[in-house]
PDB file of N, CA and C in Angstrom:
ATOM      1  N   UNK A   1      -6.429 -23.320   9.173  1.00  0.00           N
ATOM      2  CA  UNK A   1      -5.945 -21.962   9.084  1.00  0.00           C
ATOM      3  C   UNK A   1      -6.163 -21.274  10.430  1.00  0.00           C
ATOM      4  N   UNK A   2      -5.314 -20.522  10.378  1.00  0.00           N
ATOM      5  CA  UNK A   2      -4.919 -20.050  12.612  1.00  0.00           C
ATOM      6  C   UNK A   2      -5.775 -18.308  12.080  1.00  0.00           C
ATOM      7  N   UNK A   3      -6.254 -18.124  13.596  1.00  0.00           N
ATOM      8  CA  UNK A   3      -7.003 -16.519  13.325  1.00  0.00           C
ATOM      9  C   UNK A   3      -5.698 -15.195  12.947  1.00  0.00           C
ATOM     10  N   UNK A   4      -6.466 -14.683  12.639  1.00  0.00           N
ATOM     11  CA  UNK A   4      -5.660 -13.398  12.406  1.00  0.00           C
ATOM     12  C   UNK A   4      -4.207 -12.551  13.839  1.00  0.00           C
ATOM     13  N   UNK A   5      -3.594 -12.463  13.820  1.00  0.00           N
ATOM     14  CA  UNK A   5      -2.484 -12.102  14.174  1.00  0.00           C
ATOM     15  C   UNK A   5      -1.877 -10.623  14.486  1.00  0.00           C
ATOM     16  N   UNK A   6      -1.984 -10.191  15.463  1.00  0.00           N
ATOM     17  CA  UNK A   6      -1.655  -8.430  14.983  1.00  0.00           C
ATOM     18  C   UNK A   6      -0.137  -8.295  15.250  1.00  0.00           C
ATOM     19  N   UNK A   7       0.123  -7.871  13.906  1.00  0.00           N
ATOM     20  CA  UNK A   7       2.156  -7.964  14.047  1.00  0.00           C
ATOM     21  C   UNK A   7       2.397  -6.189  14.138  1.00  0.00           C
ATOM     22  N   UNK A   8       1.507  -5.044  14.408  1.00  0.00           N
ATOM     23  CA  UNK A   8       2.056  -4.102  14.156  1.00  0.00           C
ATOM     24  C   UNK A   8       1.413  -2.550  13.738  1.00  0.00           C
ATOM     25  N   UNK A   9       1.896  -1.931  13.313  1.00  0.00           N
ATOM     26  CA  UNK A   9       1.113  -0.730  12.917  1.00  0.00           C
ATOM     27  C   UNK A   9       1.912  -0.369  11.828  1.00  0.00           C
ATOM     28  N   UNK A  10       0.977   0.070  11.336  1.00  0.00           N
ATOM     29  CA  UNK A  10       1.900   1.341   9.857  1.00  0.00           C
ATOM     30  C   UNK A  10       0.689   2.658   9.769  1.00  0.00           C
ATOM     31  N   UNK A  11       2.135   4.099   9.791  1.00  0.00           N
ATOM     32  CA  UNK A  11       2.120   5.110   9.414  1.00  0.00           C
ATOM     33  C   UNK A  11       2.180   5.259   8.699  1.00  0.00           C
ATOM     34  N   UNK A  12       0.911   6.569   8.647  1.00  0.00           N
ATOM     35  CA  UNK A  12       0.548   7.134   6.827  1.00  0.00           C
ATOM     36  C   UNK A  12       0.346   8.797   7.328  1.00  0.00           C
ATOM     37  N   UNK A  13       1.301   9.576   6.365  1.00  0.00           N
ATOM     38  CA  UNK A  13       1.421  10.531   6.481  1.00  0.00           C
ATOM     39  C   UNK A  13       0.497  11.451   4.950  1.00  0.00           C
ATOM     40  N   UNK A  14       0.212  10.431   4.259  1.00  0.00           N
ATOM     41  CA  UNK A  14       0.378  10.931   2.531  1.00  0.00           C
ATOM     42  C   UNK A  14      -1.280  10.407   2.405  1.00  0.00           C
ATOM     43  N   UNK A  15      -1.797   9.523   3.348  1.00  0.00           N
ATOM     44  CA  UNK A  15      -3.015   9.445   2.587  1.00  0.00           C
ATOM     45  C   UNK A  15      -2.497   7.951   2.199  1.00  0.00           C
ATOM     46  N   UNK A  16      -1.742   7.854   1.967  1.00  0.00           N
ATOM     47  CA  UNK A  16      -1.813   6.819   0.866  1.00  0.00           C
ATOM     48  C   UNK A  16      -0.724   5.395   1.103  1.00  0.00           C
ATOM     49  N   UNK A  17      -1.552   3.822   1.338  1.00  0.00           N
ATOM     50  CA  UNK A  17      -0.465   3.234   1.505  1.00  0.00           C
ATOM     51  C   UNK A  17       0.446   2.399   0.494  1.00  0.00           C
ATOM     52  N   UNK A  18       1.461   2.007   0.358  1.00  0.00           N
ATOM     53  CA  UNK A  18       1.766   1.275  -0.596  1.00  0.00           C
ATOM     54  C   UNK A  18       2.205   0.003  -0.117  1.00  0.00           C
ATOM     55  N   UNK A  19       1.492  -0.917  -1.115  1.00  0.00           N
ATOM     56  CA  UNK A  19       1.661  -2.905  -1.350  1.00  0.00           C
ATOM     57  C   UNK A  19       2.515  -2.873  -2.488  1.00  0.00           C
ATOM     58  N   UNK A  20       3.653  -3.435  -2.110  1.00  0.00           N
ATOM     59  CA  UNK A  20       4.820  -3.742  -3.111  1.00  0.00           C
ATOM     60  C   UNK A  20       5.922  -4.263  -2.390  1.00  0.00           C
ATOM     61  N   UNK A  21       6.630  -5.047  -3.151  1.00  0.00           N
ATOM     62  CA  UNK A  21       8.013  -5.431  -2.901  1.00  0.00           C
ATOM     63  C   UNK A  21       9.152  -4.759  -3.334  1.00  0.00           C
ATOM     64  N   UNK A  22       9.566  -4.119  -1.883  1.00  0.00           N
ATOM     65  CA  UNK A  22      10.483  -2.632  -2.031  1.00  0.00           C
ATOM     66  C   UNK A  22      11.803  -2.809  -2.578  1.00  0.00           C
ATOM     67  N   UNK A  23      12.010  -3.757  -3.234  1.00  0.00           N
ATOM     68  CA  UNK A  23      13.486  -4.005  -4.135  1.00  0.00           C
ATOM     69  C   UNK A  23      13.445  -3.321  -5.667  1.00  0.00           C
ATOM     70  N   UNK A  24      12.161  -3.029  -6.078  1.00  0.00           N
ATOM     71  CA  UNK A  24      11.705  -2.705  -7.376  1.00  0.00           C
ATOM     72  C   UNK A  24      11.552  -0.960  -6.975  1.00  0.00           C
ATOM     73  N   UNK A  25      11.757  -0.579  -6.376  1.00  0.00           N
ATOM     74  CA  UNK A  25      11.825   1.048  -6.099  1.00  0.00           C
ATOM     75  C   UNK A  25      12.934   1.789  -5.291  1.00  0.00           C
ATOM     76  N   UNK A  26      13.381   0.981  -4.420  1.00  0.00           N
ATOM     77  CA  UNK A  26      13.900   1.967  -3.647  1.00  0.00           C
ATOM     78  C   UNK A  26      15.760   1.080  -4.289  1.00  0.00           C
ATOM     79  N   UNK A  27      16.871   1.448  -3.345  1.00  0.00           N
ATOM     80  CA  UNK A  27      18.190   1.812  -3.741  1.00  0.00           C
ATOM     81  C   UNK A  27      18.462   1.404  -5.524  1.00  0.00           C
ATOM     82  N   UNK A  28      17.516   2.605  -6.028  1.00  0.00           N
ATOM     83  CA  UNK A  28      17.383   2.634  -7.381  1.00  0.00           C
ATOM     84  C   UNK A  28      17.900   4.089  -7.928  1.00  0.00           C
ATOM     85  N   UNK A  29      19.233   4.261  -9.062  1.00  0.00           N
ATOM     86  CA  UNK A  29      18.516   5.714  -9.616  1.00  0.00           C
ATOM     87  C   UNK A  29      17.777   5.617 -10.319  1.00  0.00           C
ATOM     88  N   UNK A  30      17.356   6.886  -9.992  1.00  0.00           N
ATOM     89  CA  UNK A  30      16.546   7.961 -10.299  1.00  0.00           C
ATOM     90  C   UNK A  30      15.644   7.567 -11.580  1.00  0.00           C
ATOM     91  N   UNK A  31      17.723   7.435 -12.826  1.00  0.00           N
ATOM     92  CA  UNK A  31      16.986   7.054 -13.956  1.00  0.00           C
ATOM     93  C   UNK A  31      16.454   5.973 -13.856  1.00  0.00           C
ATOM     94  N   UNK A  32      16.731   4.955 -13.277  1.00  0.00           N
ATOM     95  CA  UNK A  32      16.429   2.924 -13.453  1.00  0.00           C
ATOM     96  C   UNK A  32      14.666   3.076 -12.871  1.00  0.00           C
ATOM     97  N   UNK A  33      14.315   3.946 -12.334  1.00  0.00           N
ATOM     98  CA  UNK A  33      12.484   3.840 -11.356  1.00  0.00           C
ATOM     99  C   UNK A  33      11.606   4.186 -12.746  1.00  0.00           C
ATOM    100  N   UNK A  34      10.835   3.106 -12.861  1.00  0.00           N
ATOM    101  CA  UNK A  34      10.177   3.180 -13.883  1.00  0.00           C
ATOM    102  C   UNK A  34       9.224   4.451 -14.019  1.00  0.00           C
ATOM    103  N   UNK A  35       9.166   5.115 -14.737  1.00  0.00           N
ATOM    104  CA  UNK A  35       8.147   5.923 -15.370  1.00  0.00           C
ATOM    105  C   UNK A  35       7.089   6.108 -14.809  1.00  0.00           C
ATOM    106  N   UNK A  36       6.632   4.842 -15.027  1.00  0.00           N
ATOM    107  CA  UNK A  36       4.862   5.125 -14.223  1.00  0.00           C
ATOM    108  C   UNK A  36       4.997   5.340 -12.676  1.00  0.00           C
ATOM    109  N   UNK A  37       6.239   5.697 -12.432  1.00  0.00           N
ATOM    110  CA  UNK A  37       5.704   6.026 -11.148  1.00  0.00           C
ATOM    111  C   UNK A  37       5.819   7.504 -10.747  1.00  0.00           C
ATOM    112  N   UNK A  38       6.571   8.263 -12.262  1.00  0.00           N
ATOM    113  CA  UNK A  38       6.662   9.170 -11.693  1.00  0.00           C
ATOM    114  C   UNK A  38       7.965   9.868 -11.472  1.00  0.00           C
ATOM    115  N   UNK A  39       8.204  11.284 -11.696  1.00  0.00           N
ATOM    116  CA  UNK A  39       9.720  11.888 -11.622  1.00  0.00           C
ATOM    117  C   UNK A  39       9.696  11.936 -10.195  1.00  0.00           C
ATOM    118  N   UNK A  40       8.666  12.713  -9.866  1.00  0.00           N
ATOM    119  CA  UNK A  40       8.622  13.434  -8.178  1.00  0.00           C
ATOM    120  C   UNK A  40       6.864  13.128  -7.559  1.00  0.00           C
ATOM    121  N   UNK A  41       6.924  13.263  -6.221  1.00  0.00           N
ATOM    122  CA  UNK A  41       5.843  13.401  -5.680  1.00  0.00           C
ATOM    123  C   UNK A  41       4.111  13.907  -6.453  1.00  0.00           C
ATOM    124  N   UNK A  42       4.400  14.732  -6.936  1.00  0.00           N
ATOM    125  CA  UNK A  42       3.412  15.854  -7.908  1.00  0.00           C
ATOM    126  C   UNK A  42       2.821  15.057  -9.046  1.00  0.00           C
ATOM    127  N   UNK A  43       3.794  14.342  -9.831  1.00  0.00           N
ATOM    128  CA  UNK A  43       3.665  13.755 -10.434  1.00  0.00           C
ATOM    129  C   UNK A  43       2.958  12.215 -10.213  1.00  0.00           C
ATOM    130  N   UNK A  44       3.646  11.389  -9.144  1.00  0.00           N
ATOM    131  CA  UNK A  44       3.374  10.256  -8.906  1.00  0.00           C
ATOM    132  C   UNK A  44       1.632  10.328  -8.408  1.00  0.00           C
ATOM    133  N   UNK A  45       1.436  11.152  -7.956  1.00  0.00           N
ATOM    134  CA  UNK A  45      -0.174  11.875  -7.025  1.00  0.00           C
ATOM    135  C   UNK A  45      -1.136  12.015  -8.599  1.00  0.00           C
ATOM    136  N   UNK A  46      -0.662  12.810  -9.549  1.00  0.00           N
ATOM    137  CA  UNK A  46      -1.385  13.260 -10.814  1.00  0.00           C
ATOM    138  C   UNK A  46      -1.769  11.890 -11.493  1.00  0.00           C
ATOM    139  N   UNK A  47      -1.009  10.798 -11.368  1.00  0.00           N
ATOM    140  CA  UNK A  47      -1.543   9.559 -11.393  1.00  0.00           C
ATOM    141  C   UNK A  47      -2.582   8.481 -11.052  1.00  0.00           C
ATOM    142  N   UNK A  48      -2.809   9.024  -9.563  1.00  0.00           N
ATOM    143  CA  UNK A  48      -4.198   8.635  -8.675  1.00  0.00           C
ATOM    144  C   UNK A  48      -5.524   8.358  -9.856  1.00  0.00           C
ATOM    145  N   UNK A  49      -6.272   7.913  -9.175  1.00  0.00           N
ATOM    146  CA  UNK A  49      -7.185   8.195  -9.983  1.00  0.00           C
ATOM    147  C   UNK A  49      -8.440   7.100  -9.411  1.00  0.00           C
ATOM    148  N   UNK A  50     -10.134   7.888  -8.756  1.00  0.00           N
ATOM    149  CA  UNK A  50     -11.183   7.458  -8.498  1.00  0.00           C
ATOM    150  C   UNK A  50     -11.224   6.274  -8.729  1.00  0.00           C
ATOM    151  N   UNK A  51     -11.498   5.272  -8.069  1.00  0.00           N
ATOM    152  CA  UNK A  51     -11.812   3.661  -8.301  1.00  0.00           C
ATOM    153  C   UNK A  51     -12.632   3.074  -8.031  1.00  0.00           C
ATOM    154  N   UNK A  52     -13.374   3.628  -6.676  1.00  0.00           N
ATOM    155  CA  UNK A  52     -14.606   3.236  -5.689  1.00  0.00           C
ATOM    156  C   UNK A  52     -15.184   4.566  -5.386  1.00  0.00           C
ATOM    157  N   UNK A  53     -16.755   3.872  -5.175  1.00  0.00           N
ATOM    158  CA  UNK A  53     -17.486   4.845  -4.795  1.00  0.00           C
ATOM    159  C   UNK A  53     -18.187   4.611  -3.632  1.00  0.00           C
ATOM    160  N   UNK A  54     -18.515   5.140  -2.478  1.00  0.00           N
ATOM    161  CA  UNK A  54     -18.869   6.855  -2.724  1.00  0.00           C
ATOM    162  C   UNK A  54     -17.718   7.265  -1.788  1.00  0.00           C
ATOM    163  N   UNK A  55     -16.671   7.073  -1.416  1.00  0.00           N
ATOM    164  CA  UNK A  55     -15.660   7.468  -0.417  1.00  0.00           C
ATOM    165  C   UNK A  55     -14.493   8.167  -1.558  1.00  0.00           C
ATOM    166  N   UNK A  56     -14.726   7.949  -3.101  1.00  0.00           N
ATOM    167  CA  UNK A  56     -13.252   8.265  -3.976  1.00  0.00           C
ATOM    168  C   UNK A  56     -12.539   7.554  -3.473  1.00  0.00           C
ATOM    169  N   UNK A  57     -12.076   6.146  -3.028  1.00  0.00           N
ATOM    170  CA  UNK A  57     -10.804   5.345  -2.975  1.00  0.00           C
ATOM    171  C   UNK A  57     -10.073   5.540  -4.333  1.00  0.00           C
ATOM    172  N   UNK A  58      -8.470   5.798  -4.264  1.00  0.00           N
ATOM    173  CA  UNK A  58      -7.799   6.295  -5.238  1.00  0.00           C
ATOM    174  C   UNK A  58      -7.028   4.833  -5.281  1.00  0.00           C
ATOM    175  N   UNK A  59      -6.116   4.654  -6.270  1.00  0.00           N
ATOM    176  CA  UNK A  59      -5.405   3.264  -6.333  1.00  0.00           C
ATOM    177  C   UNK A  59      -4.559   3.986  -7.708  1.00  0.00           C
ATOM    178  N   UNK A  60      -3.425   3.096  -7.846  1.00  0.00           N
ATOM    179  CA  UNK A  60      -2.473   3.301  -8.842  1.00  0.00           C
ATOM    180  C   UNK A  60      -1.964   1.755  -9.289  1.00  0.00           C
ATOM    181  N   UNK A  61      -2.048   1.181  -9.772  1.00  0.00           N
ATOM    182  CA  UNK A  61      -1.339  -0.157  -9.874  1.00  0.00           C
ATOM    183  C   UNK A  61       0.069   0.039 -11.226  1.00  0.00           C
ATOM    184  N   UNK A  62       0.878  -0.090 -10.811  1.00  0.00           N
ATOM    185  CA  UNK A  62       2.201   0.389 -11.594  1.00  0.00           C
ATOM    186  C   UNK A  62       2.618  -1.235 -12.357  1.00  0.00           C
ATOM    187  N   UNK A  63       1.559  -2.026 -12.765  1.00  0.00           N
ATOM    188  CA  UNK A  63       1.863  -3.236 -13.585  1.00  0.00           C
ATOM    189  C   UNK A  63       2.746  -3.651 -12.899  1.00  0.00           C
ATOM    190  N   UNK A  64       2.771  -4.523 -12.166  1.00  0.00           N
ATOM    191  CA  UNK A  64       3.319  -5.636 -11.196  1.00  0.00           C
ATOM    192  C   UNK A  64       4.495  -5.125  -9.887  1.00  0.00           C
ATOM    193  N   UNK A  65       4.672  -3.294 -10.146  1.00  0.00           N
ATOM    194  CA  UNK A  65       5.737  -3.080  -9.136  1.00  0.00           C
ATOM    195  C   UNK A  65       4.978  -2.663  -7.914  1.00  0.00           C
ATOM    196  N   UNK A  66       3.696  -2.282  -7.877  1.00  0.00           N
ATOM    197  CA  UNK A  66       3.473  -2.179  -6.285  1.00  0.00           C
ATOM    198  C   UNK A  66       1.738  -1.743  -6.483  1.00  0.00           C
ATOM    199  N   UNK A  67       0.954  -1.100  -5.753  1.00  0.00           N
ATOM    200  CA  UNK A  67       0.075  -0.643  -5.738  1.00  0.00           C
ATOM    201  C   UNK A  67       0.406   0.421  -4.601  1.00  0.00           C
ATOM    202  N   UNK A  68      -0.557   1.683  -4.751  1.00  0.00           N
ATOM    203  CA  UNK A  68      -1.061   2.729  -3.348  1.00  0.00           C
ATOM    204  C   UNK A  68      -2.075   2.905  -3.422  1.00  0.00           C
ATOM    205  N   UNK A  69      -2.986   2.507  -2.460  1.00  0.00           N
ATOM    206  CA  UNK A  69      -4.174   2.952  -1.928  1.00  0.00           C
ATOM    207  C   UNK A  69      -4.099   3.666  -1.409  1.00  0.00           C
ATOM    208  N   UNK A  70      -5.521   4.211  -1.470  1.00  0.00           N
ATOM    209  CA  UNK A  70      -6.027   5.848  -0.296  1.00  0.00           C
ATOM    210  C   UNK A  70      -6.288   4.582   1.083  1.00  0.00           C
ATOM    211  N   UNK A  71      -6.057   5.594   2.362  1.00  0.00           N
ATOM    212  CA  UNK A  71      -5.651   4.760   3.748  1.00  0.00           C
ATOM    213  C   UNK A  71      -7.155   4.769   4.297  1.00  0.00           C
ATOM    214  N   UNK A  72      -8.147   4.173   3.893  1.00  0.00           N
ATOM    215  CA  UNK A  72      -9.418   4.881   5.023  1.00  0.00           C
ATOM    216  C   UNK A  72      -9.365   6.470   4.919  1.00  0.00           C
ATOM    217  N   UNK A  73      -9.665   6.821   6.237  1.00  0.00           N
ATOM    218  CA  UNK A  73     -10.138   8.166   6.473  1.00  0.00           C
ATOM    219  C   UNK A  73      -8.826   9.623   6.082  1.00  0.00           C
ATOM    220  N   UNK A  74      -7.551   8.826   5.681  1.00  0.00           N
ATOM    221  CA  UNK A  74      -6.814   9.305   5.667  1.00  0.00           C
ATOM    222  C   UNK A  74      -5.432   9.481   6.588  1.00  0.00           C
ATOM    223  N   UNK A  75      -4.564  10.338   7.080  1.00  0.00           N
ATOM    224  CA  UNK A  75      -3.270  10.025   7.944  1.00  0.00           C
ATOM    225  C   UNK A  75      -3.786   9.877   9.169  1.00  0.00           C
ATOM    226  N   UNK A  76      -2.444   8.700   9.632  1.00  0.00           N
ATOM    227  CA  UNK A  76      -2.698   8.097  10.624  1.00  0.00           C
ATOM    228  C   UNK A  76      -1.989   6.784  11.545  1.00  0.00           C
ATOM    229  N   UNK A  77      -1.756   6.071  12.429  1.00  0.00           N
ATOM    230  CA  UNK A  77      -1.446   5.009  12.336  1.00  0.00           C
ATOM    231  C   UNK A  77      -2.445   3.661  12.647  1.00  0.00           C
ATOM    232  N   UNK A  78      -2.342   2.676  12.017  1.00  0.00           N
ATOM    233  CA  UNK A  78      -3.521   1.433  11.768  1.00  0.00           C
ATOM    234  C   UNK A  78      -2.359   0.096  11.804  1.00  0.00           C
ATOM    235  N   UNK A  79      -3.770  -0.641  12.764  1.00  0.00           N
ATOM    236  CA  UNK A  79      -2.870  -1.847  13.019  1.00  0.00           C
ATOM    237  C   UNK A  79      -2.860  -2.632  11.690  1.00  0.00           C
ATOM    238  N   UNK A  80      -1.634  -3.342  11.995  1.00  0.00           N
ATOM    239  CA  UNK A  80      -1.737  -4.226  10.835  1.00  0.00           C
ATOM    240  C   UNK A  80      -1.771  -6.261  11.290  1.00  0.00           C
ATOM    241  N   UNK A  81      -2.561  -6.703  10.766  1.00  0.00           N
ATOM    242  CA  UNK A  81      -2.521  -8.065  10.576  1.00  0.00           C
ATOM    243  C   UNK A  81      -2.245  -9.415   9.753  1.00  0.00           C
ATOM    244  N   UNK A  82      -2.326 -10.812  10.359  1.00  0.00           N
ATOM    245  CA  UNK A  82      -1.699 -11.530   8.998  1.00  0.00           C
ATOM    246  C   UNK A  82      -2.531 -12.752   9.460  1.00  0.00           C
ATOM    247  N   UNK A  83      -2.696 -13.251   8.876  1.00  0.00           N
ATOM    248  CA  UNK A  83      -3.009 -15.018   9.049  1.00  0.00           C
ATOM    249  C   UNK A  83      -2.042 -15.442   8.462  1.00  0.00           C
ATOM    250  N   UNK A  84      -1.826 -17.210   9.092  1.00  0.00           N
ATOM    251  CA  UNK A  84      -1.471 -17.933   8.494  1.00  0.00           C
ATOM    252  C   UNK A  84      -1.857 -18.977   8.338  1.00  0.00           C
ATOM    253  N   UNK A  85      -0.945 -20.002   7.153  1.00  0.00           N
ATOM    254  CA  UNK A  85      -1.555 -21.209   7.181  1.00  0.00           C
ATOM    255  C   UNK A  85      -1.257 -22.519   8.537  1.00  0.00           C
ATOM    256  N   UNK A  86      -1.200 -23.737   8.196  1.00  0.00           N
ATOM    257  CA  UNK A  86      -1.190 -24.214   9.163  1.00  0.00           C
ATOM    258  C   UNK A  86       0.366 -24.636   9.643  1.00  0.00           C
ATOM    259  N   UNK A  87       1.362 -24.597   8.632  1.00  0.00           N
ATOM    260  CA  UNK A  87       2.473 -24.334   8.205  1.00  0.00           C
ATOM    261  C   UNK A  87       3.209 -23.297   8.847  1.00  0.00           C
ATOM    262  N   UNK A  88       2.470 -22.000   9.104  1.00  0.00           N
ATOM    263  CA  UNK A  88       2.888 -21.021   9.734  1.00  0.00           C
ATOM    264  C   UNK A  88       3.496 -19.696   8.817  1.00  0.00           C
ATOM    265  N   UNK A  89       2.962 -20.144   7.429  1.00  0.00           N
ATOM    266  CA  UNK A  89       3.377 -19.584   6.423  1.00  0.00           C
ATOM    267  C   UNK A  89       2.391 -18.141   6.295  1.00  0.00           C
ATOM    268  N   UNK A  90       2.589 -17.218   5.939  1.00  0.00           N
ATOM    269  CA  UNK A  90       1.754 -15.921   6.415  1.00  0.00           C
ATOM    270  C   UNK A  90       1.167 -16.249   4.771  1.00  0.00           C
ATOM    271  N   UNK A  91      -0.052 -15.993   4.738  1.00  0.00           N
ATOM    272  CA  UNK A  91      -0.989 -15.857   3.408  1.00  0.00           C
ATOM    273  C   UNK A  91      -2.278 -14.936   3.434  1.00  0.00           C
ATOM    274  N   UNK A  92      -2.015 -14.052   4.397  1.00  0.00           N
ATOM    275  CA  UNK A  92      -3.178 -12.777   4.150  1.00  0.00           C
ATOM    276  C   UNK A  92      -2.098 -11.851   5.418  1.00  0.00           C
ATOM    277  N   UNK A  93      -2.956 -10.440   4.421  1.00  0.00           N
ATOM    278  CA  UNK A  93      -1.927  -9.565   5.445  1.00  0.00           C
ATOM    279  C   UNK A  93      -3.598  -8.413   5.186  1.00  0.00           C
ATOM    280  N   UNK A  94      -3.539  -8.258   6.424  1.00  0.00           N
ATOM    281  CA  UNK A  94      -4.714  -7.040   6.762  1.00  0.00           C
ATOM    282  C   UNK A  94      -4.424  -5.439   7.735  1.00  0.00           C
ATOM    283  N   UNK A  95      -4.552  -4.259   6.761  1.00  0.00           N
ATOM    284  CA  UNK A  95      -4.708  -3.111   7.201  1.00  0.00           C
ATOM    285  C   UNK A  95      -6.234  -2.601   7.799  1.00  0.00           C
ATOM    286  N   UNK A  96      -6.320  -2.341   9.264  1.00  0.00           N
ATOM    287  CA  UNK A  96      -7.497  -1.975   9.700  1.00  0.00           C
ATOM    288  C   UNK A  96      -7.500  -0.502   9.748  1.00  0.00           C
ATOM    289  N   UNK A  97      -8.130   0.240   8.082  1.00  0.00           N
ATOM    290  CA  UNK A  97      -8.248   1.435   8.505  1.00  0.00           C
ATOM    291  C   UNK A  97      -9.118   2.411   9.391  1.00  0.00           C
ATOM    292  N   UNK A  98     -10.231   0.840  10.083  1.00  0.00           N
ATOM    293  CA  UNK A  98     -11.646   1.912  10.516  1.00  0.00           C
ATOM    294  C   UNK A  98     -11.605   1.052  11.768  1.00  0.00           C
ATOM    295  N   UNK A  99     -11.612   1.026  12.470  1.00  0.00           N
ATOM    296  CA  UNK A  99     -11.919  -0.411  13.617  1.00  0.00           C
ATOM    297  C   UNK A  99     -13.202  -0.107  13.938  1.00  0.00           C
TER     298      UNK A  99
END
């Protein structure tokens, strides 16, 4: 297995990042976006909910369509990383919210 890899950064404006495969949310209506995630913003947030302690890490897991975590310290941009196997096949993907 090859060391870790830095492919990048991702922006967080919301606090909050999301792990999911974006075919299950986005060029969706309105009506077809499942429920648990929510009509609007307000809503999707009223969902959060304490998971870890003592920082309050928030998490949502929407049963297999994605997860959002709280980002570390909050907005920002953080590199992002991946390993792979020996294959070259990517099998870990890492957000550094604190360096």
């Amino acid at each position: 297995m090859k060391d870790l890899e830095y492919v990048g950064t991702v922006d967080v404006d919301s606090g909050l990042t999301w792990i999911g495969d974006p075919c299950y949310i986005i060029h969706k209506k309105k009506k077809d976006i499942p429920r648990t995630l929510g009509k609007n913003w307000e809503e999707f947030c009223s969902k959060l909910r304490p998971e870890y302690t003592p920082f309050g890490h928030s998490k949502i897991n929407t049963e297999g369509l994605g997860m959002a975590i709280q980002s570390g310290y909050g907005d920002g941009t953080y590199p992002v990383y991946v390993r792979r196997d020996d294959e070259g096949v990517i099998i870990e993907i890492r957000v550094r919210f604190d360096e």
